[in-house]
Protein backbone atom coordinates (compact mmCIF):
# COMPACT_ATOMS: atom_id res chain seq x y z
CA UNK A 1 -21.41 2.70 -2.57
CA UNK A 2 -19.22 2.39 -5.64
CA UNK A 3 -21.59 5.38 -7.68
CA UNK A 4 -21.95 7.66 -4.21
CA UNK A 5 -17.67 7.31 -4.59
CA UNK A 6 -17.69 8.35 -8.31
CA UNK A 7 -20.22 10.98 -7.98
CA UNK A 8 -18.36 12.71 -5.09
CA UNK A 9 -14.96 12.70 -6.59
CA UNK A 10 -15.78 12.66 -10.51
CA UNK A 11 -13.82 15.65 -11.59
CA UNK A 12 -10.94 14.25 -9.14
CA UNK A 13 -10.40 10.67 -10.86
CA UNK A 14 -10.28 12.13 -14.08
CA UNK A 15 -7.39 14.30 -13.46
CA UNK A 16 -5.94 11.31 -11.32
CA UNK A 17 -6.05 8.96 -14.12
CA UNK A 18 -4.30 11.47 -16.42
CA UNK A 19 -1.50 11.93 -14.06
CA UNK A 20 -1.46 8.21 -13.32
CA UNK A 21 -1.20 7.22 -16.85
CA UNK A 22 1.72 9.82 -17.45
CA UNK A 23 3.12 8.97 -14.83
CA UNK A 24 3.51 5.07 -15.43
CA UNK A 25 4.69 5.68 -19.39
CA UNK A 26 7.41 7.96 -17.96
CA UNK A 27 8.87 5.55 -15.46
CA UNK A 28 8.44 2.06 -17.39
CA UNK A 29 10.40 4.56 -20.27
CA UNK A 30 12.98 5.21 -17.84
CA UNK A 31 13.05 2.96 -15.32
CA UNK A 32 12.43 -0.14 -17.59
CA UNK A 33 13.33 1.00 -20.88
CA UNK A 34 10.17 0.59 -22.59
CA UNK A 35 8.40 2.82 -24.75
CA UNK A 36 5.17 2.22 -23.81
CA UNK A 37 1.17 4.65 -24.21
CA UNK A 38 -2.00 4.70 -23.21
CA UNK A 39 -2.80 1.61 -25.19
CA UNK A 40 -0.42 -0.65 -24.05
CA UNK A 41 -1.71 0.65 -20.30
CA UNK A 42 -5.37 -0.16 -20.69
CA UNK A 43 -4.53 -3.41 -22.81
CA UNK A 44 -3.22 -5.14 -19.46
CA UNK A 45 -5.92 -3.32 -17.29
CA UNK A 46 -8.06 -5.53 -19.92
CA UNK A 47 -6.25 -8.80 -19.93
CA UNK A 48 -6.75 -7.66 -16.06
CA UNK A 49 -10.81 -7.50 -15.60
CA UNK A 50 -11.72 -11.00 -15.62
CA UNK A 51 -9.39 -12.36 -12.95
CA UNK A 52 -10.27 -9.62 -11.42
CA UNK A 53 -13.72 -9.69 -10.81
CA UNK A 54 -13.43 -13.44 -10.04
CA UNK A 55 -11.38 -12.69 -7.55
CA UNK A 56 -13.68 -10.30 -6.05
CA UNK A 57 -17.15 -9.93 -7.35
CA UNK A 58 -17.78 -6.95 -4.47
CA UNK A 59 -14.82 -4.94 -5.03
CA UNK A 60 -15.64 -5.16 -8.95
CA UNK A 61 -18.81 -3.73 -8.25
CA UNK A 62 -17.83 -1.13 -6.22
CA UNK A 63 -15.27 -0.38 -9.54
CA UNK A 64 -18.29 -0.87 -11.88
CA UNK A 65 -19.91 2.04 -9.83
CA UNK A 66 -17.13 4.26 -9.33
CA UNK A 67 -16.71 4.23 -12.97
CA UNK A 68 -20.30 4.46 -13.95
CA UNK A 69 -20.93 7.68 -11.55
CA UNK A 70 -17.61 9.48 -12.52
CA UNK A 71 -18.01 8.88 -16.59
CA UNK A 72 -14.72 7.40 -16.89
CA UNK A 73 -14.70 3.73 -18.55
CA UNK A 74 -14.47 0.72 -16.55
CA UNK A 75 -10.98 -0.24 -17.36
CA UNK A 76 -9.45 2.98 -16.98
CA UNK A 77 -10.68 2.96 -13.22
CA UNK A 78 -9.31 -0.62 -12.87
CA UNK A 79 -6.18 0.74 -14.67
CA UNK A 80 -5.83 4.12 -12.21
CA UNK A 81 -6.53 1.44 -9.19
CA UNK A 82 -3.76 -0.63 -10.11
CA UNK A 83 -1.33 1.43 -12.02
CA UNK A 84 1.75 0.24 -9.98
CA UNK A 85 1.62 -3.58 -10.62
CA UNK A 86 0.32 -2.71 -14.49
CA UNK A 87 3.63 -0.23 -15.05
CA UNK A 88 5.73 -3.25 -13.97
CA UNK A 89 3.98 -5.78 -15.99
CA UNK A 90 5.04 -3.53 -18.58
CA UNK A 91 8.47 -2.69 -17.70
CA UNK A 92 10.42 -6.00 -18.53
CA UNK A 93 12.31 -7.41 -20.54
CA UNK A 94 13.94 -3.69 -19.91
CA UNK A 95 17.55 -2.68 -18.32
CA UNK A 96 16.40 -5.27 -14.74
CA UNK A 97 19.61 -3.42 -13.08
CA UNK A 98 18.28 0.23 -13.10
CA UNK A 99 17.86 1.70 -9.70
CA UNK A 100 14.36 3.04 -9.43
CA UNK A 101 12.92 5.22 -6.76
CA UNK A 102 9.50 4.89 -8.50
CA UNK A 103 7.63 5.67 -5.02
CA UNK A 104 7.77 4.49 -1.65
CA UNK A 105 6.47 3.85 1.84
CA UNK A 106 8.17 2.45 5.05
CA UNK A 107 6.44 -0.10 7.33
CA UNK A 108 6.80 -0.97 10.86
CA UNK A 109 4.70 -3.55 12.75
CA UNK A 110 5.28 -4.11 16.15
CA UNK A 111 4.63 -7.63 18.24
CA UNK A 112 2.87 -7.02 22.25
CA UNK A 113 6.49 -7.61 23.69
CA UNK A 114 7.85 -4.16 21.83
CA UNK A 115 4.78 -2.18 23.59
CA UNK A 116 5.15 -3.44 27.41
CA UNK A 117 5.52 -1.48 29.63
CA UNK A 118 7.52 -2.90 33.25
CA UNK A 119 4.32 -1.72 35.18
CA UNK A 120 2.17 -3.97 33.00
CA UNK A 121 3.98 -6.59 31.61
CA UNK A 122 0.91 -8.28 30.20
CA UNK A 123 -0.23 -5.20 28.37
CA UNK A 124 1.88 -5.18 25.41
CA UNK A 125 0.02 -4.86 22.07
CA UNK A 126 0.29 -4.91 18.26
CA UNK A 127 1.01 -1.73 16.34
CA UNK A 128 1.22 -1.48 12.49
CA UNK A 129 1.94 1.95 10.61
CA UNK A 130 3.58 2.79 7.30
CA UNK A 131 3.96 6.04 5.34
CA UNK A 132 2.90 6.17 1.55
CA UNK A 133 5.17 8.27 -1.20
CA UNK A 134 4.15 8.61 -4.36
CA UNK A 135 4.41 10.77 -7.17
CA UNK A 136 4.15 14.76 -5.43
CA UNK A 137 1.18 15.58 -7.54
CA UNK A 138 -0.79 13.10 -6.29
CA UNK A 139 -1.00 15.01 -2.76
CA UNK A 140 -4.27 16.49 -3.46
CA UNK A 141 -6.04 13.70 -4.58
CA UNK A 142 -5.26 11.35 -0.83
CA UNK A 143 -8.02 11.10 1.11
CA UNK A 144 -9.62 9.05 4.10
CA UNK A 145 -12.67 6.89 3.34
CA UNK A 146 -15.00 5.29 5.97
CA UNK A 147 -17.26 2.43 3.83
CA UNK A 148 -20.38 0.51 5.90
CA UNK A 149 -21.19 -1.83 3.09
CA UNK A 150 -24.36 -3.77 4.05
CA UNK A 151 -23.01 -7.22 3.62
CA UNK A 152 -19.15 -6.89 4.54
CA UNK A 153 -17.27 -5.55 7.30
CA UNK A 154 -16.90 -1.77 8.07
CA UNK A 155 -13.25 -0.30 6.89
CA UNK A 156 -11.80 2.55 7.65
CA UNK A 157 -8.96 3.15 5.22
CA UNK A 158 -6.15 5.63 3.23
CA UNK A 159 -6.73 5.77 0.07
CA UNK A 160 -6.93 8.07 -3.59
CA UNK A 161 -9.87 9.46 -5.49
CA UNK A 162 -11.73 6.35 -6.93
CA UNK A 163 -9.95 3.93 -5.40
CA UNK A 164 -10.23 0.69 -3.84
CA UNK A 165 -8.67 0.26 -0.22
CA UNK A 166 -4.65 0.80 0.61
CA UNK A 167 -3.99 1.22 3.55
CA UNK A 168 -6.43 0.70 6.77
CA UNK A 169 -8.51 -1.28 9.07
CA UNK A 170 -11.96 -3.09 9.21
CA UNK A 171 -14.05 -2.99 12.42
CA UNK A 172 -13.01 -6.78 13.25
CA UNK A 173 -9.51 -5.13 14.18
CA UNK A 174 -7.74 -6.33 11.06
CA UNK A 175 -5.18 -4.01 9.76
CA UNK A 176 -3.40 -4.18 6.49
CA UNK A 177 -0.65 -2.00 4.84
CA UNK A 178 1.37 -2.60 1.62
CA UNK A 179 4.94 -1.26 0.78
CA UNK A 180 5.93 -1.42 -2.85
CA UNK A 181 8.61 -3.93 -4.21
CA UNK A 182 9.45 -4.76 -7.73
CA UNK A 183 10.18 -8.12 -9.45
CA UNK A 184 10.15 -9.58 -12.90
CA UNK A 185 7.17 -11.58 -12.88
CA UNK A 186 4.84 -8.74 -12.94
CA UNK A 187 1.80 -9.53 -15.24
CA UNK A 188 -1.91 -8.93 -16.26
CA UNK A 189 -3.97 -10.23 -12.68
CA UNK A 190 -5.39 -8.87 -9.85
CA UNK A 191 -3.48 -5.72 -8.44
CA UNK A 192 -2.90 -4.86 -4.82
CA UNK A 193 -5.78 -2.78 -4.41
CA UNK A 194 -7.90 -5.50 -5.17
CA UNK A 195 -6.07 -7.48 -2.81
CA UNK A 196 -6.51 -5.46 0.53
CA UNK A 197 -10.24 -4.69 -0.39
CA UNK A 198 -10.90 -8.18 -0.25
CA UNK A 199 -8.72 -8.82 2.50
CA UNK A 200 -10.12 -6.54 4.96
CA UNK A 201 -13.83 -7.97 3.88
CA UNK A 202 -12.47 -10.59 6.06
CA UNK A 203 -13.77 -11.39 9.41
CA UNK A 204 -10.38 -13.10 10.96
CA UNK A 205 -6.95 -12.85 10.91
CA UNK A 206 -5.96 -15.99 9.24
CA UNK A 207 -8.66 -15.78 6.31
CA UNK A 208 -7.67 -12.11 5.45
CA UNK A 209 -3.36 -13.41 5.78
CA UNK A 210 -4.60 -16.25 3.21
CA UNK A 211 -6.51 -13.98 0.77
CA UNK A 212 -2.97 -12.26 -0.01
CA UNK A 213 -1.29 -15.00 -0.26
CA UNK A 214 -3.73 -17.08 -2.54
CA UNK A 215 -4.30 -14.21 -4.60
CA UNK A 216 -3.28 -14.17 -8.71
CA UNK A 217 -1.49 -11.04 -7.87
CA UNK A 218 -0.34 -8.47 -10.79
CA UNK A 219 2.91 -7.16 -9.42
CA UNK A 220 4.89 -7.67 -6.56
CA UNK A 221 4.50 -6.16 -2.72
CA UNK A 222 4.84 -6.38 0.79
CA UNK A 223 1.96 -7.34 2.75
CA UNK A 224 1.15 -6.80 6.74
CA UNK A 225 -1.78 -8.23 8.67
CA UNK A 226 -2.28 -7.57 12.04
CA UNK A 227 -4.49 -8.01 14.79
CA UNK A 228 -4.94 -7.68 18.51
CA UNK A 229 -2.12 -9.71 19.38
CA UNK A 230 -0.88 -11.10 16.00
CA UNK A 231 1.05 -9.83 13.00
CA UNK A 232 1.86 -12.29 9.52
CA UNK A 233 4.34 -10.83 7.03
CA UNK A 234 3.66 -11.52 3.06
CA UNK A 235 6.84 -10.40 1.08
CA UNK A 236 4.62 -11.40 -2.46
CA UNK A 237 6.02 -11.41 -6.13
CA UNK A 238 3.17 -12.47 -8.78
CA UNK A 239 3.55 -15.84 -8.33
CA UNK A 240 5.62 -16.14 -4.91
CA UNK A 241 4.30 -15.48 -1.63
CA UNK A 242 6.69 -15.69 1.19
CA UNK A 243 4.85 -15.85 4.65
CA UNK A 244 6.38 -15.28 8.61
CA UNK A 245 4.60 -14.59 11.55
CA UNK A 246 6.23 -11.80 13.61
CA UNK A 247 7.17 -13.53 17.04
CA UNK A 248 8.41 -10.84 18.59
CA UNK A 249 10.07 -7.09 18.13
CA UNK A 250 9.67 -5.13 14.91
CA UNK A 251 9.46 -6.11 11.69
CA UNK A 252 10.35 -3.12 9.15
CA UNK A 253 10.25 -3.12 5.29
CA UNK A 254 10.84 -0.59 2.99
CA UNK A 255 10.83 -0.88 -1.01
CA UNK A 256 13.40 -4.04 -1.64
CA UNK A 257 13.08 -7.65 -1.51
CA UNK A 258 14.23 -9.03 1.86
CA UNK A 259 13.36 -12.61 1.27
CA UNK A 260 16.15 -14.19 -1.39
CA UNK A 261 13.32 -16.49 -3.59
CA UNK A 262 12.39 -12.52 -4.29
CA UNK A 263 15.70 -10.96 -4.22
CA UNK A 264 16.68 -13.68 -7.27
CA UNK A 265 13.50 -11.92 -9.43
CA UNK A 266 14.26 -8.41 -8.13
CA UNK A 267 13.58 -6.05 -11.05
CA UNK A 268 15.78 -2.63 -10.04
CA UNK A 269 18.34 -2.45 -7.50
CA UNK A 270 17.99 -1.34 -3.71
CA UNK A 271 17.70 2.55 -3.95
CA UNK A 272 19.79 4.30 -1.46
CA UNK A 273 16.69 5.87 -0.33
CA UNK A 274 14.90 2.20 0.18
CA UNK A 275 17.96 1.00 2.19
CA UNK A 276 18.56 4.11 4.15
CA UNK A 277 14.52 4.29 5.52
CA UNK A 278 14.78 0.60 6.37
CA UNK A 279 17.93 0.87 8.44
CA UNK A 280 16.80 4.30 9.93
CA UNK A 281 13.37 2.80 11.15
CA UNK A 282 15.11 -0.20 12.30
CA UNK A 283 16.90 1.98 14.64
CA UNK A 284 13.99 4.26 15.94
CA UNK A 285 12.02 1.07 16.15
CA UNK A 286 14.53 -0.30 18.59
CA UNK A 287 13.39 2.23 21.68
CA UNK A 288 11.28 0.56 24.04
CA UNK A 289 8.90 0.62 24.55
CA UNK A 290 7.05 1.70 21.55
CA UNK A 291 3.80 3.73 21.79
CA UNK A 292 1.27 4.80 19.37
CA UNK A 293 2.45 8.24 19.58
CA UNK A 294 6.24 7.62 19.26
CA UNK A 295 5.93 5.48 16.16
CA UNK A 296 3.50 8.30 15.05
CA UNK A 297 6.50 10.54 15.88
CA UNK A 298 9.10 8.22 13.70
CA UNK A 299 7.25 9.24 10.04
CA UNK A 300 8.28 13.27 10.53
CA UNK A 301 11.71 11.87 10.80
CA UNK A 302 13.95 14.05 7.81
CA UNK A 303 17.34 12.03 8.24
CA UNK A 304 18.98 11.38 5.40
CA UNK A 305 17.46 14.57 3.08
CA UNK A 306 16.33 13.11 -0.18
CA UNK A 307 16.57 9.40 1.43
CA UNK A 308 14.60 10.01 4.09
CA UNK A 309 11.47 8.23 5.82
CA UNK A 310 9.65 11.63 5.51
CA UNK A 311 10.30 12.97 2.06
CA UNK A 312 9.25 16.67 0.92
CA UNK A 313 9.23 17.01 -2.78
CA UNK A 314 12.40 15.74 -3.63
CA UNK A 315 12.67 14.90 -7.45
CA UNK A 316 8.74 14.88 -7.85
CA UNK A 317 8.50 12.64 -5.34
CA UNK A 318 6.60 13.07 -1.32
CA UNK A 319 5.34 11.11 1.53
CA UNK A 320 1.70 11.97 0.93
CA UNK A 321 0.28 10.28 3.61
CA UNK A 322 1.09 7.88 6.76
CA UNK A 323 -1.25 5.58 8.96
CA UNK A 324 -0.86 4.04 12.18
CA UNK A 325 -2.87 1.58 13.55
CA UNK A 326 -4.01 -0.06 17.03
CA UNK A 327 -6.14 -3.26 16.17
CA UNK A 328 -6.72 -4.24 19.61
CA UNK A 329 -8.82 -0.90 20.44
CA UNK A 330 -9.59 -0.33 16.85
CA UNK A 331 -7.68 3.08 16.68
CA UNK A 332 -6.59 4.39 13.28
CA UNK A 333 -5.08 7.86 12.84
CA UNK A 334 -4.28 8.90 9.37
CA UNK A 335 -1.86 12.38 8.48
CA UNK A 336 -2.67 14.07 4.58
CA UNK A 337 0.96 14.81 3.32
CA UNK A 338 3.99 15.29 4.59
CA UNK A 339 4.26 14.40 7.97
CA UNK A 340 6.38 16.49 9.75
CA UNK A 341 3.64 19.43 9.09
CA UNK A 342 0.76 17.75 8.45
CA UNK A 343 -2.10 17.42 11.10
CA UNK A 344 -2.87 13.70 12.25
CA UNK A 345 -6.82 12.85 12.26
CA UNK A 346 -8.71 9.89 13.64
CA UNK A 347 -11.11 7.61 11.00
CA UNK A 348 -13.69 5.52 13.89
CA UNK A 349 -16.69 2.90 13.27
């Protein structure tokens, strides 16, 4: 699976990995105030490949083949996978106060009661969606991927050239997003990619929640699971993981610590654009009752310009992407880009 991935999208994760890898020196430079390279990358996507692959022996196959098929060396996949949690690991001791808008995404899950309806009370059910900003010339390299592997569950995920899963769902009706945080601890281990792979080889809700948690994660993030009628929040740090199950309403998190243990290890300050998308979803995700198309609807939303939940190459950086999710009937619509033009398509098992 892993050399079919490489093969298909060789010349693609070499010029991802170049922009990656510029991309990370310029922001721990001026976001952490290190002076990192290359080097200095790769050395903690090495320190990073043993952990790693215990962690996961699948997914590290599946990297071994990527890399093999697209003639790029094993550590500088592992390094494009997980280029996020190995730019923080390398942005501290640095100026900790700096606001950084380094990316973004906003997340909204949604428990049964926020999808009743009065003419079917017992009908409510769980809806999870996020959109994913990143750096704006990254756009061309997001794509959908569909994997059957022989001896895991089917997925059906978002995701870049070469990489590992992000965003998506597996055919047991386990969803799983991510939204980026930052926090001191950040250090060589397994990054979030590696994470959700393994999380959505999972078979149940509870095993896939306790694979985040358990996990010797690399950087810091914000973790959903959700199923047919349940949803578990992981606000994670390396070494903390903070875990809620969402009884009822909407939970929404955008790219700042909303748990204090994390807020005390907090590496940049709230961005105005961070608290403006979580306070803006917050309010859409207050209509009742919500619908798969309404909270579809809520990632074109271009309030707040530059601070926006849908952001269109604004200081190098877009929404590239956005998900939503219906585990209960296994629906999964995914939109390339910016979202208030893009075209919404469905992945399916």
């Amino acid at each position: 699976m892993g050399l079919s991935f490489g093969e298909t999208s060789r010349a693609e994760i070499h010029d991802l990995y170049r922009r990656r890898i510029d991309n990370a020196i310029a922001q721990a430079k001026r976001y952490g105030g290190q002076v990192v390279d290359e080097g200095d990358v790769l050395a903690v996507a090495q320190a990073s490949i043993a952990v790693t692959r215990a962690f996961d022996p699948h997914g590290m196959d599946e990297l071994e083949g990527i890399a093999a098929a697209a003639d790029l060396a094993l550590v500088k996949v592992l390094a494009m996978n997980g280029l996020t949690d190995f730019r923080d690991a390398l942005s501290w001791p640095g100026n900790a106060a700096a606001s950084a808008d380094v990316g973004g995404c906003t997340a909204i899950v949604a428990a049964p009661d926020a999808t009743r309806t009065d003419a079917a009370p017992e009908a409510g059910y769980v809806l999870a969606a996020q959109s994913w900003d990143l750096a704006t010339d990254n756009l061309p390299f997001v794509i959908g991927v569909v994997r059957r592997p022989k001896d895991r569950p089917a997925t059906c995920t978002l995701t870049t050239d070469g990489c590992l899963s992000l965003i998506g769902m597996n055919e047991h009706g386990l969803a799983i997003g991510t939204t980026n945080i930052r926090t001191t601890d950040a250090r060589p281990g397994v990054n979030y990619l590696s994470v959700i792979h393994k999380a959505l080889a999972q078979t149940t809700h509870e095993a896939a929640a306790e694979v985040i948690a358990r996990a010797p994660r690399a950087g810091a993030h914000f973790y959903y699971v959700a199923s047919a009628e349940r949803v578990t929040l992981l606000e994670c740090s390396a070494r903390n993981a903070i875990r809620r199950e969402l009884e009822r309403g909407v939970a929404v998190h955008a790219n700042h610590c909303l748990e204090p243990e994390n807020q005390a290890i907090e590496g940049s300050a709230a961005t105005s654009s961070s608290r403006h998308r979580q306070a803006r979803m917050e309010a859409l995700g207050a209509e009742r009752p919500l619908t798969f198309e309404k909270i579809r609807g809520f990632f074109a939303d271009t309030d707040g310009g530059a601070d926006a939940i849908c952001r269109d190459d604004f200081d190098g950086l877009n929404t590239n992407g956005a998900v939503v999710m219906a585990p209960g009937t296994r629906r999964i619509e995914l939109v390339h880009g910016v979202p208030s033009r893009g075209t919404w398509v469905a992945l399916g098992f």
